[in-house]
N, C-alpha and C. Protein backbone atom coordinates (compact mmCIF):
# COMPACT_ATOMS: atom_id res chain seq x y z
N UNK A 1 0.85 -1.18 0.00
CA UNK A 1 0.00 0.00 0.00
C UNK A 1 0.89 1.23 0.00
N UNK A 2 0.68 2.56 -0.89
CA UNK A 2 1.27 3.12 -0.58
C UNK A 2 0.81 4.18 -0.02
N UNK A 3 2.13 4.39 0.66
CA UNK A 3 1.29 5.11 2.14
C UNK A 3 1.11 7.06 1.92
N UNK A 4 2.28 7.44 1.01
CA UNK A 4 1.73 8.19 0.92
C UNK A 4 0.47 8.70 0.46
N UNK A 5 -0.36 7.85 -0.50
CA UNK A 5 -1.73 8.32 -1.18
C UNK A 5 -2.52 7.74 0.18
N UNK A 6 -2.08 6.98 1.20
CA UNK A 6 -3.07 6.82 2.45
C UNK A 6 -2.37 6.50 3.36
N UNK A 7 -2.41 8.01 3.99
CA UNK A 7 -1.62 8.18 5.35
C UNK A 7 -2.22 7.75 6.44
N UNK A 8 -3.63 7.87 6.47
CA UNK A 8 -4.19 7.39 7.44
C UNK A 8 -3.84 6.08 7.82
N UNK A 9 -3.06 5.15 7.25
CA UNK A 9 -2.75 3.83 7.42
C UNK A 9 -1.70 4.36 8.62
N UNK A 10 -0.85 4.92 8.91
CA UNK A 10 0.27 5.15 9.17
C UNK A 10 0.24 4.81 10.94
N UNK A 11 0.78 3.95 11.69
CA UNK A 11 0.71 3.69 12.82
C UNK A 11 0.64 4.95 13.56
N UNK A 12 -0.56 5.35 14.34
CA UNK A 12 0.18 6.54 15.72
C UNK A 12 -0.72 6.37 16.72
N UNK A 13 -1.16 4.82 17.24
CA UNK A 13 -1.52 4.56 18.49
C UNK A 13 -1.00 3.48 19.13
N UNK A 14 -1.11 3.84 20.27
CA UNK A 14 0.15 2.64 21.28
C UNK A 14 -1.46 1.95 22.07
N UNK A 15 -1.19 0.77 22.28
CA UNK A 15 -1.18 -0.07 23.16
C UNK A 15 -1.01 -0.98 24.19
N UNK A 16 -0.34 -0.70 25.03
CA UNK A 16 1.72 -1.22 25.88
C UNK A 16 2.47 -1.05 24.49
N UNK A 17 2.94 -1.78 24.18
CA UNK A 17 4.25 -1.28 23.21
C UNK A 17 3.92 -1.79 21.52
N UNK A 18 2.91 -1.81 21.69
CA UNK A 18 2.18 -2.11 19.75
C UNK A 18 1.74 -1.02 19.83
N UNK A 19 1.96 -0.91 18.28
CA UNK A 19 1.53 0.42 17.95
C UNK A 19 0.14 0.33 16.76
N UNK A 20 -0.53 0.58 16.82
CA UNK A 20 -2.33 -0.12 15.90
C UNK A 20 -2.07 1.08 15.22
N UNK A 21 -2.32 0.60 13.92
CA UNK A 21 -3.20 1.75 12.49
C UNK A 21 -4.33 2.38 12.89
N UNK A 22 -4.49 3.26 12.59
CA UNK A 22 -5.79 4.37 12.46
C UNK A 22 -7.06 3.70 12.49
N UNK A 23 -7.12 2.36 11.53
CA UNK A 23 -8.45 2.06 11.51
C UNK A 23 -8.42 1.05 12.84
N UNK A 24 -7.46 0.27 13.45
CA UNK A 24 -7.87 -0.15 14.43
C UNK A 24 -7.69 0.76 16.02
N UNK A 25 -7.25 2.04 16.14
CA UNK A 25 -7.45 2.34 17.00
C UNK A 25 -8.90 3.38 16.94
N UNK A 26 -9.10 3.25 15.43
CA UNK A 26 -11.05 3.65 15.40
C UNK A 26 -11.61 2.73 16.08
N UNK A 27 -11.88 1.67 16.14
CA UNK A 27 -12.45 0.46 16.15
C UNK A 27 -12.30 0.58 17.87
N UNK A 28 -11.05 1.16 18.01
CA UNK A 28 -10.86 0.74 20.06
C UNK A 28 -11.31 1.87 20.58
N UNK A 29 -11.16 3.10 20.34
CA UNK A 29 -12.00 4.13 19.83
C UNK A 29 -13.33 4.13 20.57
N UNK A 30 -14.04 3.24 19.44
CA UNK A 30 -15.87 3.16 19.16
C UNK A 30 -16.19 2.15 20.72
N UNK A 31 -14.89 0.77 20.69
CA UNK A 31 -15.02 0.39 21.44
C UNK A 31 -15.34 0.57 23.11
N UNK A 32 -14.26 1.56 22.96
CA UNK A 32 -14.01 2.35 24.58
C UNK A 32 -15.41 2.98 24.83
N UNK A 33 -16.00 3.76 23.89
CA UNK A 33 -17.18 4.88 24.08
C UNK A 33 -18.11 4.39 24.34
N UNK A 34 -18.68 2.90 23.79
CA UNK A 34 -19.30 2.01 24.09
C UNK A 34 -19.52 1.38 24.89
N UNK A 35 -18.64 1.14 25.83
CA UNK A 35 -18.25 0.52 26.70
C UNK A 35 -18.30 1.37 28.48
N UNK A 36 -18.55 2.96 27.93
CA UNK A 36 -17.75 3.82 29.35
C UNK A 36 -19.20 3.67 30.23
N UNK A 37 -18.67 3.13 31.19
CA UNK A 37 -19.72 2.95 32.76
C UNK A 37 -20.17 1.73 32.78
N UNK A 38 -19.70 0.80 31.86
CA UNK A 38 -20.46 -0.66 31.60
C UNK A 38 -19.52 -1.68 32.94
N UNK A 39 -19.87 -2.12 33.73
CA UNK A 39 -18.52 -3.13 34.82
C UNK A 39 -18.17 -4.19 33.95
N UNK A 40 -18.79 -4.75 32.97
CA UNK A 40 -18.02 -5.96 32.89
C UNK A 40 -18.24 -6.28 31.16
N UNK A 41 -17.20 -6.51 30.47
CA UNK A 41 -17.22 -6.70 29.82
C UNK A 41 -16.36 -7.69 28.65
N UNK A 42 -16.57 -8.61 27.42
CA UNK A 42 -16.45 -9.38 26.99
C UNK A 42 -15.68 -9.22 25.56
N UNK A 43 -14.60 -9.29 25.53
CA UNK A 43 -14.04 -8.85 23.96
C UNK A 43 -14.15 -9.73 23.03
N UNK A 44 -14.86 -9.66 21.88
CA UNK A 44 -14.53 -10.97 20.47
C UNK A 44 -13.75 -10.27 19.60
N UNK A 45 -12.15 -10.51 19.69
CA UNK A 45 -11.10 -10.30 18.88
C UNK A 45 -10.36 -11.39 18.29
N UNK A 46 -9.46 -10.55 17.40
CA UNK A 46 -8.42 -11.84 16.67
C UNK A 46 -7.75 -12.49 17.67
N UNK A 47 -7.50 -14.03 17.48
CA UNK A 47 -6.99 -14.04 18.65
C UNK A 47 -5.54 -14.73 17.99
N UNK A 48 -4.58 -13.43 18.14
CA UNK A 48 -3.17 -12.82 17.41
C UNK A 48 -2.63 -12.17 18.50
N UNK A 49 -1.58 -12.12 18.72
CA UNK A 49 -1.01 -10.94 19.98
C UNK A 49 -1.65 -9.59 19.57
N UNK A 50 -1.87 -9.20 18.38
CA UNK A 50 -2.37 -7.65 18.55
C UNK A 50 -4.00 -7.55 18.74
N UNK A 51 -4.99 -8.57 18.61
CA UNK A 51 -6.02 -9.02 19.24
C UNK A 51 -6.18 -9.33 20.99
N UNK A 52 -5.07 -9.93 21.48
CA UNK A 52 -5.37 -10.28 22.72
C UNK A 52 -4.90 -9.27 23.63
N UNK A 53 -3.78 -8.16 22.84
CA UNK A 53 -3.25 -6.90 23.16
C UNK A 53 -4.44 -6.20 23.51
N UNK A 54 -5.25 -6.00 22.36
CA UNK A 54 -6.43 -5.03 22.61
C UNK A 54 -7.43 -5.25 23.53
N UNK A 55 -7.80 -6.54 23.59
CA UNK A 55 -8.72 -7.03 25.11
C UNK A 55 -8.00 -7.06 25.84
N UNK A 56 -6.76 -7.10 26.44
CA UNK A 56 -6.16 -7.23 27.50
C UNK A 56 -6.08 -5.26 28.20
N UNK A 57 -6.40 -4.71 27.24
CA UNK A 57 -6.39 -2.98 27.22
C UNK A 57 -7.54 -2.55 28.21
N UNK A 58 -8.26 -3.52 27.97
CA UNK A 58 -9.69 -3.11 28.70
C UNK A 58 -9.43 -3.15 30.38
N UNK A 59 -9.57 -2.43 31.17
CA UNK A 59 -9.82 -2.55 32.36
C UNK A 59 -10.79 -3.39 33.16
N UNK A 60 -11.89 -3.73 32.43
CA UNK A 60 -12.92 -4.22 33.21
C UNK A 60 -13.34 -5.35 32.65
N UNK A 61 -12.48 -6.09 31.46
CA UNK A 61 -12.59 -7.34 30.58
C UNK A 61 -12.47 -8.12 31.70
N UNK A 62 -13.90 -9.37 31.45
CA UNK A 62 -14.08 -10.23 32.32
C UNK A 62 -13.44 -11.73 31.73
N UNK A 63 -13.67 -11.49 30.11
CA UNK A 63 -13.73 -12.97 29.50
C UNK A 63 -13.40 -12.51 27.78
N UNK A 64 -12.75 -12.98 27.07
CA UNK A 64 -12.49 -13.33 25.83
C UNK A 64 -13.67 -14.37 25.06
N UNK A 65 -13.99 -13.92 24.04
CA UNK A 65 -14.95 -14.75 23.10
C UNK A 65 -14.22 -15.28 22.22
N UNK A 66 -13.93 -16.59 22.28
CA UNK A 66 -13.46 -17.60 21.59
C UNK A 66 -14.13 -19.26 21.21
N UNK A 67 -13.38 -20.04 20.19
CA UNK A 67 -14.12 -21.19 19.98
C UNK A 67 -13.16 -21.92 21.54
N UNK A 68 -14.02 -23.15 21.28
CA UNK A 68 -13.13 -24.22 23.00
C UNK A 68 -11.52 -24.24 22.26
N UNK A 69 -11.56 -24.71 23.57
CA UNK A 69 -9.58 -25.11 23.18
C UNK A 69 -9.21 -25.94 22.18
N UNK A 70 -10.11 -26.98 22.02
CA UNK A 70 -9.65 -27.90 21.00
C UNK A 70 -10.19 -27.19 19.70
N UNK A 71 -11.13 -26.59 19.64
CA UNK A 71 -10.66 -26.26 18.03
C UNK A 71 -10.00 -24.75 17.89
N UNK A 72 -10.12 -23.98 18.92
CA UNK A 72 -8.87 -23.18 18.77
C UNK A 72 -7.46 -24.00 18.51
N UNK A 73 -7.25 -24.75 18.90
CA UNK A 73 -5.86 -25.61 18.46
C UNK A 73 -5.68 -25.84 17.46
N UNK A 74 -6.98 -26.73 16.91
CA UNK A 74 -6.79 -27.33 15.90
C UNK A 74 -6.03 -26.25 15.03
N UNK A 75 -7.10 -25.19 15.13
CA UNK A 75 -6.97 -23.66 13.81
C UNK A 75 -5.60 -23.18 13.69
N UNK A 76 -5.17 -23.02 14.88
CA UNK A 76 -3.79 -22.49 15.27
C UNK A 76 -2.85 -23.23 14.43
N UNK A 77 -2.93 -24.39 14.96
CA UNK A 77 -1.87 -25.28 14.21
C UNK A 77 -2.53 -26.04 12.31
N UNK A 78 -3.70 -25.38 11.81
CA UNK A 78 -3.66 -25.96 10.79
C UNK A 78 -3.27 -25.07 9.39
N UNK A 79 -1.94 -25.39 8.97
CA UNK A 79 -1.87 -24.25 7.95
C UNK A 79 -2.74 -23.43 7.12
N UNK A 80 -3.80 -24.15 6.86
CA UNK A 80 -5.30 -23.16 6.28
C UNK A 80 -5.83 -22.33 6.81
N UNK A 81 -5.52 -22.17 8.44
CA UNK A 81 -6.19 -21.18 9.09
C UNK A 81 -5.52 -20.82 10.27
N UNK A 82 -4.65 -21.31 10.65
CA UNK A 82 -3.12 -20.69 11.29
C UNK A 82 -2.32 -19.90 10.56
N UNK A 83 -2.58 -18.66 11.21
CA UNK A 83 -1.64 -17.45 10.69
C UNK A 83 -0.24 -17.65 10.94
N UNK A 84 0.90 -18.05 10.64
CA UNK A 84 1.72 -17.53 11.03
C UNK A 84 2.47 -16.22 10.80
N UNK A 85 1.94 -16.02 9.94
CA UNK A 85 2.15 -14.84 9.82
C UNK A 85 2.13 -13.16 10.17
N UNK A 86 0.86 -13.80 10.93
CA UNK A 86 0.41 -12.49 12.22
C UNK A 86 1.25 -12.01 13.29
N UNK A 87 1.37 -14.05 13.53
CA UNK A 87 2.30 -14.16 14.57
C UNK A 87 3.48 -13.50 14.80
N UNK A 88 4.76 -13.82 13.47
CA UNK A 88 5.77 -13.11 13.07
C UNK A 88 5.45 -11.68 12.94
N UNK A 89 4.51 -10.81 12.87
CA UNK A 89 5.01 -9.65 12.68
C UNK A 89 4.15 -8.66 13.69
N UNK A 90 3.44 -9.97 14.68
CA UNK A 90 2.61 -8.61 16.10
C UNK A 90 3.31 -9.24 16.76
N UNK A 91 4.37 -10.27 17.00
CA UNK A 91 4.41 -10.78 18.33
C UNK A 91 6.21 -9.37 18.73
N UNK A 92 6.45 -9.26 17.87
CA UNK A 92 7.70 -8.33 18.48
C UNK A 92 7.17 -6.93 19.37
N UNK A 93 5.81 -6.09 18.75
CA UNK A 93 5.47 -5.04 19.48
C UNK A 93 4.52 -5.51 20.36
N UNK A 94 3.85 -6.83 20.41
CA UNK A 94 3.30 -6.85 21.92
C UNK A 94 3.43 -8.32 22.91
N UNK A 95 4.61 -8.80 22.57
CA UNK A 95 5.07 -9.95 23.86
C UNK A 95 5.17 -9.07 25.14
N UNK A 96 6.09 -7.97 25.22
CA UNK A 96 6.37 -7.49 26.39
C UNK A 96 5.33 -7.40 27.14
N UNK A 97 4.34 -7.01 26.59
CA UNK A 97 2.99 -6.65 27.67
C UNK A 97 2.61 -8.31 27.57
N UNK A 98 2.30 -8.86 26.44
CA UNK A 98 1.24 -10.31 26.78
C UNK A 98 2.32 -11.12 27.68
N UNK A 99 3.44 -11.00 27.42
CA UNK A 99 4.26 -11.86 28.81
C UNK A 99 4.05 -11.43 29.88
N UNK A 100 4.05 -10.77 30.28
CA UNK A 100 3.67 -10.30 31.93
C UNK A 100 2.44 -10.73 32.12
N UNK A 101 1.20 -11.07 31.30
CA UNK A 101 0.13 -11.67 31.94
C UNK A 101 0.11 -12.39 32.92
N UNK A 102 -0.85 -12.44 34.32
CA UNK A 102 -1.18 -12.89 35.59
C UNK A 102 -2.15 -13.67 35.04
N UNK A 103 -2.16 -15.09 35.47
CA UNK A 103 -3.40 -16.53 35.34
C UNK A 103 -4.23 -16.07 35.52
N UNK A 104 -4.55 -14.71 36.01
CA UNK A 104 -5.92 -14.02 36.45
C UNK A 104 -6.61 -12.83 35.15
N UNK A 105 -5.92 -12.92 34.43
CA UNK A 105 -6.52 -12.16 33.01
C UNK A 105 -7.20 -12.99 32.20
N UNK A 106 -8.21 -13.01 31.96
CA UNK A 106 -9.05 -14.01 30.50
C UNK A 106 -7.90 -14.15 29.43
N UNK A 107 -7.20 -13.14 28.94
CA UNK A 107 -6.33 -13.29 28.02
C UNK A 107 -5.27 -14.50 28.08
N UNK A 108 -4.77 -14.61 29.41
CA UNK A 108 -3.43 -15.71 29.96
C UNK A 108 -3.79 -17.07 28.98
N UNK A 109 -4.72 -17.39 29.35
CA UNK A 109 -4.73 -18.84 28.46
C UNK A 109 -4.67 -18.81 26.91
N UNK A 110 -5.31 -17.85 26.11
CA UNK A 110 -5.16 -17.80 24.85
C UNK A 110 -4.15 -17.25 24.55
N UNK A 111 -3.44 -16.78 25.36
CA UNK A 111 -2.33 -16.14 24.76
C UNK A 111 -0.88 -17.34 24.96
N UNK A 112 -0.98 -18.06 25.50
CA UNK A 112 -0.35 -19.50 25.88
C UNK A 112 -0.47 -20.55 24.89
N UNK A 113 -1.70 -20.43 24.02
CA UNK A 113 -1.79 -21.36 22.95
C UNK A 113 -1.75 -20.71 21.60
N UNK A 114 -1.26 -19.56 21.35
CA UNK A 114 -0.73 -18.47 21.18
C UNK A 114 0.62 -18.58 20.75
N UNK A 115 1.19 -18.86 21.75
CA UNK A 115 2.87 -19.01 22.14
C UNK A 115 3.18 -20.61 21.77
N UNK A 116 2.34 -21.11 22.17
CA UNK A 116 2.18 -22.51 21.46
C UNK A 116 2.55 -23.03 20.06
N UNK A 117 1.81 -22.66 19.49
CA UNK A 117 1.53 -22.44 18.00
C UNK A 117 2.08 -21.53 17.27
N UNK A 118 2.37 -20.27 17.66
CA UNK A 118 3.42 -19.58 16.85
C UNK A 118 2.74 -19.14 15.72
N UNK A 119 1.34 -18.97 16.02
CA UNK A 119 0.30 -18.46 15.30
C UNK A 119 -0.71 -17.60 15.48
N UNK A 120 -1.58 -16.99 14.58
CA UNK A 120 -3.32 -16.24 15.30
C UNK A 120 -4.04 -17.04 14.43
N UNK A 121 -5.46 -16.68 14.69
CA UNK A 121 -6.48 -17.34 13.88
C UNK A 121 -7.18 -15.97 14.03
N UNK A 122 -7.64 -15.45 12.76
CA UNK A 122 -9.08 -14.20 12.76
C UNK A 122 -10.47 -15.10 13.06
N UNK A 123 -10.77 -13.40 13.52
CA UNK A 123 -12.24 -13.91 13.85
C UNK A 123 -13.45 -14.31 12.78
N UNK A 124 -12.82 -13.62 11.08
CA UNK A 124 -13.91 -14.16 10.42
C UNK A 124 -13.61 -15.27 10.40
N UNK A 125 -12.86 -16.49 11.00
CA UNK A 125 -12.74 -17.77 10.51
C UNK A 125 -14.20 -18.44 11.55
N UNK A 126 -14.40 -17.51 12.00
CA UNK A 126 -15.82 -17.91 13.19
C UNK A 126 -17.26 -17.57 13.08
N UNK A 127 -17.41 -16.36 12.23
CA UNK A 127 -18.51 -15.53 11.92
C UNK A 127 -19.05 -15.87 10.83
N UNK A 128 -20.16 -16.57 11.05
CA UNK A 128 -20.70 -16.79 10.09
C UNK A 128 -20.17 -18.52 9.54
N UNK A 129 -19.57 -19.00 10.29
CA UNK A 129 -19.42 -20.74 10.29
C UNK A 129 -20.32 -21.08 11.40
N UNK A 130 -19.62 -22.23 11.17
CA UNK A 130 -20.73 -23.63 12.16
C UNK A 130 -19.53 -23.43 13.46
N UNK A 131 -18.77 -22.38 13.61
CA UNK A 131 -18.13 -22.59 14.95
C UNK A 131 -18.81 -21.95 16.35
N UNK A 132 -18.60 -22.67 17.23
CA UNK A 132 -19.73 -22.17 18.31
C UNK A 132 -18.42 -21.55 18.80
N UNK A 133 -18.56 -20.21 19.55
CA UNK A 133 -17.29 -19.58 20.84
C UNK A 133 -18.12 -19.22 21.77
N UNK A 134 -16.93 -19.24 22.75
CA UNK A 134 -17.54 -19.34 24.40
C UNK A 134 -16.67 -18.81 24.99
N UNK A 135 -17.21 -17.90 26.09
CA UNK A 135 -15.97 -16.76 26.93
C UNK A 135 -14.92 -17.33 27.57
N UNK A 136 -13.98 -17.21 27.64
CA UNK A 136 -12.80 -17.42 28.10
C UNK A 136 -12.48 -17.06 29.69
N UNK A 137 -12.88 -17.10 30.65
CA UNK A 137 -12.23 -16.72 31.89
C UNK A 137 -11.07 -16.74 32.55
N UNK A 138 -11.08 -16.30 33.16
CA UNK A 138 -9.44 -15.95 33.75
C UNK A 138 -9.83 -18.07 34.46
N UNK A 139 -8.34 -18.15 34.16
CA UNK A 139 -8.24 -19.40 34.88
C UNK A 139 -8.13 -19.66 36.58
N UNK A 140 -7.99 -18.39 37.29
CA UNK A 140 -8.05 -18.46 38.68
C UNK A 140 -10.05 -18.47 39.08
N UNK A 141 -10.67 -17.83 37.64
CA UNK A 141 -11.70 -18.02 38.62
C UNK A 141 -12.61 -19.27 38.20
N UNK A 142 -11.94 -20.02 37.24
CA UNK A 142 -12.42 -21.52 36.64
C UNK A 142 -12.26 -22.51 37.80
N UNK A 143 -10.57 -22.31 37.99
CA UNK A 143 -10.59 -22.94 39.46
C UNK A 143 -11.10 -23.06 40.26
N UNK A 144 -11.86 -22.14 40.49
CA UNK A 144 -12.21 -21.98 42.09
C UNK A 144 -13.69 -22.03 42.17
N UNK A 145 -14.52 -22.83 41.23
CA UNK A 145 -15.74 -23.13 40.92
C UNK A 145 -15.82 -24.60 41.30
């Protein structure tokens, strides 16, 4: 793309240390405004380091919307729908922050199979298929049920 005929592409929002294009810090943006005074809330993002970056942004994220583990796996690891490529080029601007994750963030576990796989999977691979997703909770409070 070239950027000068569309500047608006041009990175100038941070997230811990990723930096999102214009159209996705619209999107976090619309998100935030949407969201202001709500306690609890549920992100359905890519689930890519710069996806789990952005729900992990939220203050009051209770749970991640994802498919179960096993076919998140499967996806991760199947070259037709395992990105690696996402992987390679969000995981340098946002490991620093997704490594420090506490077992107590919804994000911790997907971001572990994540690191796993060495991959993302988008969310249209979900919208509008036969895949069912289901919120993700922090694993301290799965436990303790």
């Amino acid at each position: 793309m070239n950027q000068r005929k569309f500047p608006e592409w041009q990175p100038i929002y941070s997230v811990g240390n990723y930096e999102l294009d214009n159209q996705h810090k619209k999107i976090l943006s619309l998100c935030r405004q949407s969201i202001d005074g709500i306690d609890d809330v549920m992100a359905f993002v890519d689930i890519d380091p710069s996806g789990l970056l952005i729900a992990n942004s939220f203050d009051n994220l209770v749970a991640v919307i994802a498919p179960s583990a096993h076919v998140l796996a499967e996806q991760l690891a199947s070259p037709a729908t395992g990105r690696r490529d996402l992987f390679v080029q969000q995981y340098p601007g946002a490991s620093m922050s997704l490594d420090r994750l506490q077992d107590s963030s919804p994000v911790f576990p997907l971001w572990e199979l994540v690191l796993e796989h060495r991959a993302g999977v988008v969310q249209e691979r979900w919208v509008g298929a036969e895949i069912t997703c289901q919120p993700w909770y922090p694993l301290a409070r799965i436990n303790c049920y």
